[in-house]
PDB file of N, CA and C in Angstrom:
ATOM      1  N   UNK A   1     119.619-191.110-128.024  1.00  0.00           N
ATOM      2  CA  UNK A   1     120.185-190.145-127.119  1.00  0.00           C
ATOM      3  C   UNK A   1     120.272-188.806-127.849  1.00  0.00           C
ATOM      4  N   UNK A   2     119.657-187.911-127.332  1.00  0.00           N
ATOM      5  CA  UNK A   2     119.504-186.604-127.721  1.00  0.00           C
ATOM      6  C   UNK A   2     121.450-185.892-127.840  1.00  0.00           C
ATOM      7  N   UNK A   3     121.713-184.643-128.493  1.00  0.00           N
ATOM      8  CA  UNK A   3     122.573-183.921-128.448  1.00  0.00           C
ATOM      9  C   UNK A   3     122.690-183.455-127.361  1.00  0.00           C
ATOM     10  N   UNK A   4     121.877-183.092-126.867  1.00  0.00           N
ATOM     11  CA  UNK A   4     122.651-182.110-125.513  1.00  0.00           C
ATOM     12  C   UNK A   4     122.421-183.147-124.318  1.00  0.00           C
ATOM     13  N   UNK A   5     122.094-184.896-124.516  1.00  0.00           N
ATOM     14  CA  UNK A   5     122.826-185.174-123.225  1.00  0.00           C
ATOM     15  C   UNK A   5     123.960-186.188-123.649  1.00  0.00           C
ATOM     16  N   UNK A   6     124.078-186.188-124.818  1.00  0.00           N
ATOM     17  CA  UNK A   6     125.592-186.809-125.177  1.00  0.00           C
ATOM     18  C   UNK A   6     126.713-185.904-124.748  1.00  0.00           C
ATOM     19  N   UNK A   7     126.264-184.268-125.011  1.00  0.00           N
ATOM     20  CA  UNK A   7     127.554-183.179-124.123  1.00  0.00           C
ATOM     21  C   UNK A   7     127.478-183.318-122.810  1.00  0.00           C
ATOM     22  N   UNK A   8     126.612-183.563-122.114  1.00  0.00           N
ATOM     23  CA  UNK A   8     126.487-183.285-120.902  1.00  0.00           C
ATOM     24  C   UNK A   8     127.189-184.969-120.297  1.00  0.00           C
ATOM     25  N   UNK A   9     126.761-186.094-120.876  1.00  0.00           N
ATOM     26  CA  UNK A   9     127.923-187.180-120.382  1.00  0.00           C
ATOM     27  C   UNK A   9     129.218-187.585-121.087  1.00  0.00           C
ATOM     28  N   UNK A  10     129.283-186.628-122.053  1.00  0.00           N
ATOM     29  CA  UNK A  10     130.580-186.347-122.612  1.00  0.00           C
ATOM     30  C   UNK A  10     131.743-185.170-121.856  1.00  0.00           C
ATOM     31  N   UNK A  11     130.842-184.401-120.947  1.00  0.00           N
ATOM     32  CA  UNK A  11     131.603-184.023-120.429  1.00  0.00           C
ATOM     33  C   UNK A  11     131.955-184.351-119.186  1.00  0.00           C
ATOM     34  N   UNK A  12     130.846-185.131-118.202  1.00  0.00           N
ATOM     35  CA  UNK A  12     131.317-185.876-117.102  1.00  0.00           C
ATOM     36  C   UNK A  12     131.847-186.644-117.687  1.00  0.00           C
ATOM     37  N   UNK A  13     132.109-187.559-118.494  1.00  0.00           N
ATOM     38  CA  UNK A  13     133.310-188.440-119.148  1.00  0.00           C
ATOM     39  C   UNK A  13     135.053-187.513-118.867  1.00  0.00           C
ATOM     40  N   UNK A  14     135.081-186.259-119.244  1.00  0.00           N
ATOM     41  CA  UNK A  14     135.783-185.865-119.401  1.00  0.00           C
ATOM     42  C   UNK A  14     136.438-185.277-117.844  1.00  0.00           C
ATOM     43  N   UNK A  15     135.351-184.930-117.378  1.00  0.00           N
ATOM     44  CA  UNK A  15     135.647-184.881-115.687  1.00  0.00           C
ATOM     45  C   UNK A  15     136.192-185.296-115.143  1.00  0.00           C
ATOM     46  N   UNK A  16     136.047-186.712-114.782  1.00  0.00           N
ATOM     47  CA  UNK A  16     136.455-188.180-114.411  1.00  0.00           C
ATOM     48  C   UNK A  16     137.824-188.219-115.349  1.00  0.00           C
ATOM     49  N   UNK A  17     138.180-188.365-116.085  1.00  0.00           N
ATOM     50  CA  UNK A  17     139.561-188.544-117.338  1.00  0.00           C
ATOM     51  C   UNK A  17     139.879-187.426-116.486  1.00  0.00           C
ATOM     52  N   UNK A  18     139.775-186.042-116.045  1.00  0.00           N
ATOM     53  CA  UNK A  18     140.923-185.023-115.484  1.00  0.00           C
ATOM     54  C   UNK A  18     140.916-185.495-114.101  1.00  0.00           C
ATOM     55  N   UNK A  19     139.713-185.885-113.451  1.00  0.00           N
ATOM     56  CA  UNK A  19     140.692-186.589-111.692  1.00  0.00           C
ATOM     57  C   UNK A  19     141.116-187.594-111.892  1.00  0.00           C
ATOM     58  N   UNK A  20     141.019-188.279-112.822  1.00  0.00           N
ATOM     59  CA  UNK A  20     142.138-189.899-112.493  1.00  0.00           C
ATOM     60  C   UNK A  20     143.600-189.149-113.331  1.00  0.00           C
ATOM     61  N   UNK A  21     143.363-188.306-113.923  1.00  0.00           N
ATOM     62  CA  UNK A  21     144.728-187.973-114.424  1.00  0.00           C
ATOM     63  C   UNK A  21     145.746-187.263-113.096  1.00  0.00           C
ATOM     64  N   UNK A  22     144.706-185.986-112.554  1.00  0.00           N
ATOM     65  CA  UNK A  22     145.403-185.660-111.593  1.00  0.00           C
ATOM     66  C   UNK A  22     146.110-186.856-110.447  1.00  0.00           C
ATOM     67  N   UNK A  23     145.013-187.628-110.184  1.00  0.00           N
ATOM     68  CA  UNK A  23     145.175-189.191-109.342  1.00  0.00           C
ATOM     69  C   UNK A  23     146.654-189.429-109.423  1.00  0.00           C
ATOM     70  N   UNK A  24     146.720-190.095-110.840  1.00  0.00           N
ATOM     71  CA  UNK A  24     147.733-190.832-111.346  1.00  0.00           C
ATOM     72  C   UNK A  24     148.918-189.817-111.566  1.00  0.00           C
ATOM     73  N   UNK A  25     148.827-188.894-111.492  1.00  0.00           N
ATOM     74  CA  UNK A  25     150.326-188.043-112.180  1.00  0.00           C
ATOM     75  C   UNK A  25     150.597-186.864-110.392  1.00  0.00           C
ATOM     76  N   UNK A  26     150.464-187.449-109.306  1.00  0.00           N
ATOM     77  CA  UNK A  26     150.912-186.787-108.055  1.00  0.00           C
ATOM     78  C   UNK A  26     152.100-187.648-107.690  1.00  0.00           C
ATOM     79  N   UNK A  27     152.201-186.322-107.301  1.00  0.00           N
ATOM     80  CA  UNK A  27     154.265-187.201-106.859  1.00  0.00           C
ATOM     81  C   UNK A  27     154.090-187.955-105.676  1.00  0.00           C
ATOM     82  N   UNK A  28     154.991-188.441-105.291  1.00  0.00           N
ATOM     83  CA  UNK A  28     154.814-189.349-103.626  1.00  0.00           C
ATOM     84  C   UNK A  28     154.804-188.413-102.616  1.00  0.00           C
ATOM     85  N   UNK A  29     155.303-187.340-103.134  1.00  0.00           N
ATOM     86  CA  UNK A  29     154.671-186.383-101.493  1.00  0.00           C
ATOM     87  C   UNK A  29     153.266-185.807-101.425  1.00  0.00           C
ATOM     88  N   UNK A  30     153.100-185.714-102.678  1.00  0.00           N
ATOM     89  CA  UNK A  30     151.752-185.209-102.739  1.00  0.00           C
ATOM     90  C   UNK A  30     150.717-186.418-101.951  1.00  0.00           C
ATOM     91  N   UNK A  31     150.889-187.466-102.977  1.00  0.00           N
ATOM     92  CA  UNK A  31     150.170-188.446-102.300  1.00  0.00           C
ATOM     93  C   UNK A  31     150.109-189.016-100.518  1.00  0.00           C
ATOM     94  N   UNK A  32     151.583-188.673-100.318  1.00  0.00           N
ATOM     95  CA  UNK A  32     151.962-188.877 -98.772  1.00  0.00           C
ATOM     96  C   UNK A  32     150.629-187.686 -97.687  1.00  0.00           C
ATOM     97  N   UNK A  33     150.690-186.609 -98.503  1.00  0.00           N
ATOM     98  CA  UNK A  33     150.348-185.506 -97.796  1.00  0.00           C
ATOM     99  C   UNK A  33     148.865-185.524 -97.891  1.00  0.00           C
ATOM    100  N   UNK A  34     147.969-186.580 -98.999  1.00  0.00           N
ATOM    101  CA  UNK A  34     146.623-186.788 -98.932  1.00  0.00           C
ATOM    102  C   UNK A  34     146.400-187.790 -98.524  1.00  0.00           C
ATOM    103  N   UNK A  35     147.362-188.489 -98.025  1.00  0.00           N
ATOM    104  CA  UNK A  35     146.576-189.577 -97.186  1.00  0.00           C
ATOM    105  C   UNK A  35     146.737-189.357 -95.944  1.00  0.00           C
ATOM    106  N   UNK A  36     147.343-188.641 -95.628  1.00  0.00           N
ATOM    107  CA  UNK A  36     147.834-187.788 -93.928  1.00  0.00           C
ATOM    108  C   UNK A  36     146.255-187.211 -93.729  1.00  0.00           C
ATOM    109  N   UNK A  37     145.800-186.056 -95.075  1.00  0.00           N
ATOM    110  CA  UNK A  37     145.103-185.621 -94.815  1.00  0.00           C
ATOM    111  C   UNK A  37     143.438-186.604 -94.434  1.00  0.00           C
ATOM    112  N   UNK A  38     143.436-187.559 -95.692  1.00  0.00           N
ATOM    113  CA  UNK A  38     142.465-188.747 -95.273  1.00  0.00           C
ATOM    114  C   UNK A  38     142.495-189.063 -93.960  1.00  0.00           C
ATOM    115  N   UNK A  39     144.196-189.268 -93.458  1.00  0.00           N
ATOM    116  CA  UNK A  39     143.362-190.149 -92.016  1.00  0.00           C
ATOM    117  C   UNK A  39     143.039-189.042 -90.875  1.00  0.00           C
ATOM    118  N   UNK A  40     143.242-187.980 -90.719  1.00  0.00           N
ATOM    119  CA  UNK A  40     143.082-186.943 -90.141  1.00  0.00           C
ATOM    120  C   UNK A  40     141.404-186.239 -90.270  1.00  0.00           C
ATOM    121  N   UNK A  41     141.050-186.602 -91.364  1.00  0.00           N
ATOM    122  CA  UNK A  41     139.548-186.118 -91.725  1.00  0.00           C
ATOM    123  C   UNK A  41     138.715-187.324 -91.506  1.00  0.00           C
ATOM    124  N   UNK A  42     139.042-188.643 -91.205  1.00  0.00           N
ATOM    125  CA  UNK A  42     137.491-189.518 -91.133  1.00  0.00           C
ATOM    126  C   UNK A  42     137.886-189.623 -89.651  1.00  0.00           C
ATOM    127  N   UNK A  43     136.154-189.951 -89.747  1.00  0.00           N
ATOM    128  CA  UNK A  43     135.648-189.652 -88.046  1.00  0.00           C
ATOM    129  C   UNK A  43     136.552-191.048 -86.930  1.00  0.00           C
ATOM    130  N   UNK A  44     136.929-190.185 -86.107  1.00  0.00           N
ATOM    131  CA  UNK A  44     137.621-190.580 -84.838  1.00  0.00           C
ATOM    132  C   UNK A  44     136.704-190.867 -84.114  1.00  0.00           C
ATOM    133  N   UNK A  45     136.536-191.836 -82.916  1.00  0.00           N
ATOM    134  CA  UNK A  45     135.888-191.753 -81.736  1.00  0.00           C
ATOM    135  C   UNK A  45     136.083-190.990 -80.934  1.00  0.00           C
ATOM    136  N   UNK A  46     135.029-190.265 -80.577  1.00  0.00           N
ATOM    137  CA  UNK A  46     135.216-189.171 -79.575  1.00  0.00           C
ATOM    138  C   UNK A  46     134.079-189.289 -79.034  1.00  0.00           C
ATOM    139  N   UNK A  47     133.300-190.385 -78.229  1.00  0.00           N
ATOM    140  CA  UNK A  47     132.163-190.479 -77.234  1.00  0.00           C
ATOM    141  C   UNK A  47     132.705-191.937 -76.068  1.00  0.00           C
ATOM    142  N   UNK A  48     132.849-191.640 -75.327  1.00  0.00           N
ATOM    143  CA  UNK A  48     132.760-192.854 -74.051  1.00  0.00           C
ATOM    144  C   UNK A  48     131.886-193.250 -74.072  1.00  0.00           C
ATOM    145  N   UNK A  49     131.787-194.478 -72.854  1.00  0.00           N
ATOM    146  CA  UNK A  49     130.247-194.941 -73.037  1.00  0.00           C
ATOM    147  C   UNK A  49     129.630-194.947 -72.293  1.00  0.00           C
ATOM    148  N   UNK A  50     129.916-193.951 -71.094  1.00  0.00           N
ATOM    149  CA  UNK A  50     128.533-193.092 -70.553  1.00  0.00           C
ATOM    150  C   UNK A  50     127.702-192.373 -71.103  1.00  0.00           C
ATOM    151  N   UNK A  51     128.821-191.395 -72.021  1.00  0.00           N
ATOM    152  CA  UNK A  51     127.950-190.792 -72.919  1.00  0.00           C
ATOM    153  C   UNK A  51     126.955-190.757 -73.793  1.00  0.00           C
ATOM    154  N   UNK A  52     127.171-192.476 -74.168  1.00  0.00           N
ATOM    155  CA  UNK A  52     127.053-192.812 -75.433  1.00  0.00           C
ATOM    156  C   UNK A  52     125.359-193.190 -74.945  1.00  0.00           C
ATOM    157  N   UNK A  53     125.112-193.709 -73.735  1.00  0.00           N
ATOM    158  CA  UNK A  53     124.740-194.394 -72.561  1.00  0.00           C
ATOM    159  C   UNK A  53     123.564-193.231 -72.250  1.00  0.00           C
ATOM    160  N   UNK A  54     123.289-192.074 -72.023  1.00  0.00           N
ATOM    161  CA  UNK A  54     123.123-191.111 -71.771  1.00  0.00           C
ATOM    162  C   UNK A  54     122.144-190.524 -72.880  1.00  0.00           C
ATOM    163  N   UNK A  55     123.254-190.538 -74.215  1.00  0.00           N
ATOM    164  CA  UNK A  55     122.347-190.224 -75.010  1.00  0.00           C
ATOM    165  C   UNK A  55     121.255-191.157 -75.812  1.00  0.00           C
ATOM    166  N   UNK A  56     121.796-192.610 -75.770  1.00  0.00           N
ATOM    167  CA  UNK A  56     120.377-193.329 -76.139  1.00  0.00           C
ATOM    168  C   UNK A  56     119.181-193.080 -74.926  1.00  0.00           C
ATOM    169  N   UNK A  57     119.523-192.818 -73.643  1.00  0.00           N
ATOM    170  CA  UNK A  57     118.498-192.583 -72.253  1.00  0.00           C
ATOM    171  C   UNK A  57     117.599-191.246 -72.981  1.00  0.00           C
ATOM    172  N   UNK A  58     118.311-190.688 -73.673  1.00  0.00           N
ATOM    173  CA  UNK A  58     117.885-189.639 -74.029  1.00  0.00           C
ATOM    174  C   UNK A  58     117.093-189.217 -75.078  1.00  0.00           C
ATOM    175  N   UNK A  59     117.390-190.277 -76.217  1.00  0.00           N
ATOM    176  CA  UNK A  59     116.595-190.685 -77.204  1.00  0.00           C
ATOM    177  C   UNK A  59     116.087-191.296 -76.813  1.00  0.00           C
ATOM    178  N   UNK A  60     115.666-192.572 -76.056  1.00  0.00           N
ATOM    179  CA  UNK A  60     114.272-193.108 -75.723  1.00  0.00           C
ATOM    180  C   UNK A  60     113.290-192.390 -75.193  1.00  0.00           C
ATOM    181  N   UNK A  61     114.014-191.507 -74.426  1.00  0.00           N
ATOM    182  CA  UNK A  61     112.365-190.500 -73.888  1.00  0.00           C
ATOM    183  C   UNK A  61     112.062-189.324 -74.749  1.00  0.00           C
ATOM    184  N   UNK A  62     112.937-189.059 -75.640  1.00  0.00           N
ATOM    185  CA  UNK A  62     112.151-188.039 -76.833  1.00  0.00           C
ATOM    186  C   UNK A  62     111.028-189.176 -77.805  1.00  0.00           C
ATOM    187  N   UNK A  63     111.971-190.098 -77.867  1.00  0.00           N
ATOM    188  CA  UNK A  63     111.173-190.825 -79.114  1.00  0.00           C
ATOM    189  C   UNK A  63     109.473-191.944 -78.111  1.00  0.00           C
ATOM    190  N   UNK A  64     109.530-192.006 -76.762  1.00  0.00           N
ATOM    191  CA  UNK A  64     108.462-191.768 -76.266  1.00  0.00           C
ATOM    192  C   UNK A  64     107.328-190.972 -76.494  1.00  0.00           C
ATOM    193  N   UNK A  65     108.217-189.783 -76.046  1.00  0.00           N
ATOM    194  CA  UNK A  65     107.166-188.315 -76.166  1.00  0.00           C
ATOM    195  C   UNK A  65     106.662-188.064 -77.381  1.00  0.00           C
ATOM    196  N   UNK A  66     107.378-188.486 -78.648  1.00  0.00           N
ATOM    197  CA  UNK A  66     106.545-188.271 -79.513  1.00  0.00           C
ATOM    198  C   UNK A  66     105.947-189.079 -80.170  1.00  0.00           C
ATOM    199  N   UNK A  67     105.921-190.057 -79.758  1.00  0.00           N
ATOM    200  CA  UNK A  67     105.047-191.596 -79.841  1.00  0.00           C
ATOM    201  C   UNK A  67     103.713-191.719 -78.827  1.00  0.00           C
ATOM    202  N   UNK A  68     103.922-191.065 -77.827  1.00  0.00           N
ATOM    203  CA  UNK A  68     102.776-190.756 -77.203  1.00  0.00           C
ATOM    204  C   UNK A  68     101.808-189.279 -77.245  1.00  0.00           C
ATOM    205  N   UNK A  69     102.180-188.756 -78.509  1.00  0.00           N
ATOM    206  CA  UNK A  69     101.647-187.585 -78.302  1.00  0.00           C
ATOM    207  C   UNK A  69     101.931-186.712 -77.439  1.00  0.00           C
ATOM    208  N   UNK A  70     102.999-186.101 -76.510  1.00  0.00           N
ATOM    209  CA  UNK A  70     102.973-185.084 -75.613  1.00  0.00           C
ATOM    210  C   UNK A  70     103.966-184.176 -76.372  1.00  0.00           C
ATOM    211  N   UNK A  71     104.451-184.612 -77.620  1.00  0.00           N
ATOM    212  CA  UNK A  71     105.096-183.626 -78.494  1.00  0.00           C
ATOM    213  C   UNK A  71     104.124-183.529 -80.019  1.00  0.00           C
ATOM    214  N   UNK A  72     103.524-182.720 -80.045  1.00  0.00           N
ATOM    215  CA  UNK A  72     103.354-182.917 -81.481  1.00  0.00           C
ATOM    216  C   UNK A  72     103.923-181.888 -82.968  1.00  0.00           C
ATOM    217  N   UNK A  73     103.385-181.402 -84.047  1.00  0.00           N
ATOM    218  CA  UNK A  73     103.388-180.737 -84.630  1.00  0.00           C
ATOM    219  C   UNK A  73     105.276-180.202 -85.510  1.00  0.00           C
ATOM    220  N   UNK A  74     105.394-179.327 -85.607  1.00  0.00           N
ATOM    221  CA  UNK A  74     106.799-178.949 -86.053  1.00  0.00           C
ATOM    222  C   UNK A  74     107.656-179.431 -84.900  1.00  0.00           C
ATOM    223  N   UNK A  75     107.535-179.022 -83.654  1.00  0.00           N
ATOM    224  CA  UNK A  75     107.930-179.345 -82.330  1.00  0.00           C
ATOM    225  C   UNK A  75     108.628-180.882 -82.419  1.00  0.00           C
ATOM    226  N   UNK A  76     107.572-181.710 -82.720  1.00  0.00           N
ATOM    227  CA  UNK A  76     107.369-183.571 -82.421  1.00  0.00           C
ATOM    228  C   UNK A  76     108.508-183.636 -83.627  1.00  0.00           C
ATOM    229  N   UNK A  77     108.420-182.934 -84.782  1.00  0.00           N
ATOM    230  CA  UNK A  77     109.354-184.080 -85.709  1.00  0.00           C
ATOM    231  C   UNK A  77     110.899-183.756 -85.383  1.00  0.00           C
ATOM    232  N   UNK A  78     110.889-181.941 -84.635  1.00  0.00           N
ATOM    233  CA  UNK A  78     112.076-181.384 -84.510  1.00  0.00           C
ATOM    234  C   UNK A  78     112.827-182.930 -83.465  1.00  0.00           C
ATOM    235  N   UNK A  79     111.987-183.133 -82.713  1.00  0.00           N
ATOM    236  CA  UNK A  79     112.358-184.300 -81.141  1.00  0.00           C
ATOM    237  C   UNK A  79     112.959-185.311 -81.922  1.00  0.00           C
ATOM    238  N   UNK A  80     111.966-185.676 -82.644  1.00  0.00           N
ATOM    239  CA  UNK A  80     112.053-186.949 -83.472  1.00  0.00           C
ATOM    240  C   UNK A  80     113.245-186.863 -84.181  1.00  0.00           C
ATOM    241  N   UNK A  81     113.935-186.062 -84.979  1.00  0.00           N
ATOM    242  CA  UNK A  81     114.832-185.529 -85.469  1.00  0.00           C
ATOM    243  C   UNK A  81     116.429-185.460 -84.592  1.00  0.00           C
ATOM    244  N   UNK A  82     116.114-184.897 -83.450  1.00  0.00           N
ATOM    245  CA  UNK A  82     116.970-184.899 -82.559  1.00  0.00           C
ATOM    246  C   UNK A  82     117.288-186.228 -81.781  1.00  0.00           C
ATOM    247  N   UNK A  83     115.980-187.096 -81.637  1.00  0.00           N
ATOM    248  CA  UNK A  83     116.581-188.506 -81.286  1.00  0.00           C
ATOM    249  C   UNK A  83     117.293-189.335 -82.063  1.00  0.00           C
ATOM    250  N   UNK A  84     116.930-189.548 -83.198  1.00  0.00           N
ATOM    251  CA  UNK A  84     117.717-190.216 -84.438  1.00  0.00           C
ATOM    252  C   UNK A  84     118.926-190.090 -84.602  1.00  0.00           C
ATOM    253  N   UNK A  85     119.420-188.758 -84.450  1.00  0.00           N
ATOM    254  CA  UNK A  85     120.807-188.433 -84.731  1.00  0.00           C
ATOM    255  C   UNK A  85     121.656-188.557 -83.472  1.00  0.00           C
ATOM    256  N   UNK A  86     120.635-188.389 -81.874  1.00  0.00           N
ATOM    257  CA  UNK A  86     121.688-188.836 -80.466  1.00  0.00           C
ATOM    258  C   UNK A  86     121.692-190.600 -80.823  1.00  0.00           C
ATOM    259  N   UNK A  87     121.030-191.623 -81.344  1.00  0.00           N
ATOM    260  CA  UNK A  87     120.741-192.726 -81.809  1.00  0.00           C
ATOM    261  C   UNK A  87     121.874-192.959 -82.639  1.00  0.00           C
ATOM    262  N   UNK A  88     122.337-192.071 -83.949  1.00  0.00           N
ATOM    263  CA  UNK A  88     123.132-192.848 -85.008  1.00  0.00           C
ATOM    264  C   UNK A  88     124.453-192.240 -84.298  1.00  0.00           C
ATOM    265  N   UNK A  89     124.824-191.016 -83.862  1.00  0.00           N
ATOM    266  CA  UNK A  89     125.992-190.526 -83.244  1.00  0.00           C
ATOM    267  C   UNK A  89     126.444-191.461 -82.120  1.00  0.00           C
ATOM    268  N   UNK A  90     125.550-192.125 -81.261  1.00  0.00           N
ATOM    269  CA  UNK A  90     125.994-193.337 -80.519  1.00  0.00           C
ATOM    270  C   UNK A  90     126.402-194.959 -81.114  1.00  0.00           C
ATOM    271  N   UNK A  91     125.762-194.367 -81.876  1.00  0.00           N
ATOM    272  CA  UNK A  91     126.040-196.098 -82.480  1.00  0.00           C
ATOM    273  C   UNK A  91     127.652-196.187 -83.024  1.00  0.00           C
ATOM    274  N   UNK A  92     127.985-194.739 -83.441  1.00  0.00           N
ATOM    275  CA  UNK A  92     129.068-194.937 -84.574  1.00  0.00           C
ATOM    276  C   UNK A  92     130.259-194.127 -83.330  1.00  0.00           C
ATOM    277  N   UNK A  93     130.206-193.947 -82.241  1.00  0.00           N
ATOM    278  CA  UNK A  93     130.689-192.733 -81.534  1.00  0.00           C
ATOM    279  C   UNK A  93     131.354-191.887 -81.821  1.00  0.00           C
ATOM    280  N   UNK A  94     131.349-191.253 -82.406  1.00  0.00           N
ATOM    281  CA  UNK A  94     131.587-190.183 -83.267  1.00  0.00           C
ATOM    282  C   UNK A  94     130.171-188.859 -83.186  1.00  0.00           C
ATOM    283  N   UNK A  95     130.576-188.089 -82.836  1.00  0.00           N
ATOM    284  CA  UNK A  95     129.854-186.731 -82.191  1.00  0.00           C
ATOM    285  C   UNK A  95     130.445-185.639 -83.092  1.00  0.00           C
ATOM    286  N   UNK A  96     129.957-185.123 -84.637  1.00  0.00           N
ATOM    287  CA  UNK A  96     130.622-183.667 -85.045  1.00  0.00           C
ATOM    288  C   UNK A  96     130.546-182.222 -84.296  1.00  0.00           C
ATOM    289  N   UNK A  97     129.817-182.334 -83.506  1.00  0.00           N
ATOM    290  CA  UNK A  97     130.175-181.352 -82.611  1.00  0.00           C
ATOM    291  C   UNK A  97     131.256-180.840 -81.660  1.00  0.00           C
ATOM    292  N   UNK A  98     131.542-182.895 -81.218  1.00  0.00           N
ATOM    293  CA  UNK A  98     132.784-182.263 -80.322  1.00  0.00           C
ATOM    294  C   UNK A  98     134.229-181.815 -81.252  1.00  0.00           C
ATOM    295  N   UNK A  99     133.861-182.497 -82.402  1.00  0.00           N
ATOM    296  CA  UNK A  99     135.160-181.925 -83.140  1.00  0.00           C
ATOM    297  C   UNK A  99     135.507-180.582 -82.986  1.00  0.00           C
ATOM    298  N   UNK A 100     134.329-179.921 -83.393  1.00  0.00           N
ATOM    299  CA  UNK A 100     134.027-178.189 -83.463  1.00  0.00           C
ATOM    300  C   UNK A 100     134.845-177.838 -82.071  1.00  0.00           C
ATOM    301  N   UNK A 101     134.735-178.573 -81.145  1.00  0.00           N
ATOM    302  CA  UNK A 101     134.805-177.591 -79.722  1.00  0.00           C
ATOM    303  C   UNK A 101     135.745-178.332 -78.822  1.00  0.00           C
ATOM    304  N   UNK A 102     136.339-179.422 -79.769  1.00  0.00           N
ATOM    305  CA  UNK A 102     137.479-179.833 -79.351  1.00  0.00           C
ATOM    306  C   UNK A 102     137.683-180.832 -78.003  1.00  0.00           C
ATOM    307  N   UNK A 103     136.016-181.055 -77.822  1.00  0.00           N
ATOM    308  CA  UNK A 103     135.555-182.557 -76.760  1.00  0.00           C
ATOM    309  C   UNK A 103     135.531-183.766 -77.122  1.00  0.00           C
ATOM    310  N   UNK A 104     136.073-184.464 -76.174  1.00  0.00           N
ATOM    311  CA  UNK A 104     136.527-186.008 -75.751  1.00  0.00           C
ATOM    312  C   UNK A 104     135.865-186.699 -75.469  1.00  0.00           C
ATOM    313  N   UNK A 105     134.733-187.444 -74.837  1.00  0.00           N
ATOM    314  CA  UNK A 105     134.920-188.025 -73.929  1.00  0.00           C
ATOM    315  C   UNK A 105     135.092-189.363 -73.778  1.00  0.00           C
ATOM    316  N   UNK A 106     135.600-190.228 -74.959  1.00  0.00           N
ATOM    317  CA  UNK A 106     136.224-191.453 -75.325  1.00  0.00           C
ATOM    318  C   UNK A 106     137.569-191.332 -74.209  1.00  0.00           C
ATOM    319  N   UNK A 107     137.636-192.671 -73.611  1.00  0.00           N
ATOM    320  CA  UNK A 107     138.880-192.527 -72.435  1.00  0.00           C
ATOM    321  C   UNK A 107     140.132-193.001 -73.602  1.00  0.00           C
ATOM    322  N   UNK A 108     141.275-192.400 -72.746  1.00  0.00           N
ATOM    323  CA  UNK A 108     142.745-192.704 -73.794  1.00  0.00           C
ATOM    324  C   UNK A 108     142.819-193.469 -73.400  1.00  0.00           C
ATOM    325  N   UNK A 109     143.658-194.352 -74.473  1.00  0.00           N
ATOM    326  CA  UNK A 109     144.459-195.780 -74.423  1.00  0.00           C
ATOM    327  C   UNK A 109     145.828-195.803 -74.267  1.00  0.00           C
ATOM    328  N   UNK A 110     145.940-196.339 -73.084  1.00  0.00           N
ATOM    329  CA  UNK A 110     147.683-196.097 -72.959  1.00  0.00           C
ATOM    330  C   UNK A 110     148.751-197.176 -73.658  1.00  0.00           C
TER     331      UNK A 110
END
């Protein structure tokens, strides 16, 4: 092992040793107040399942079109691109967009 990558994982060594220190040395509010923040930041459901419904309808006929050639070029992979992600955003229902703009359309649970 060369000198300069013994510094270089000597100092991610040292990285890691300052977040588990910070980790370990937060008071209970601190910690209270990052796990508030954890559950507040991972993804919520926010798609019903019309929607959800809608947008695989929607990815099957992009991912048609560009399986049959009537999309091709920069165009075809942009489609292709855009179906995949109405595809994985349904699967998981979870939509980052509606976060942005503050849309629902998962029904409430009473």
């Amino acid at each position: 092992m060369s000198y300069a990558t013994y510094l270089d994982y000597s100092t991610l060594v040292k990285a890691k040793i300052y977040q588990l220190d910070l980790l370990f040395n937060m008071s209970t509010k601190d910690c209270q107040h990052y796990r508030n923040l954890l559950k507040t930041s991972v993804m919520k459901k926010n798609m019903g399942t019309t929607d959800k419904f809608i947008r695989y309808i929607i990815a099957a006929v992009l991912l048609i079109a560009f399986f049959t050639g009537a999309v091709t070029g920069a165009l075809g992979y942009i489609v292709l691109a855009v179906a995949g992600i109405f595809i994985l955003t349904s699967f998981v229902s979870f939509c980052p967009l509606y976060t942005l703009i503050g849309a629902n359309t998962c029904k409430i649970k009473k």
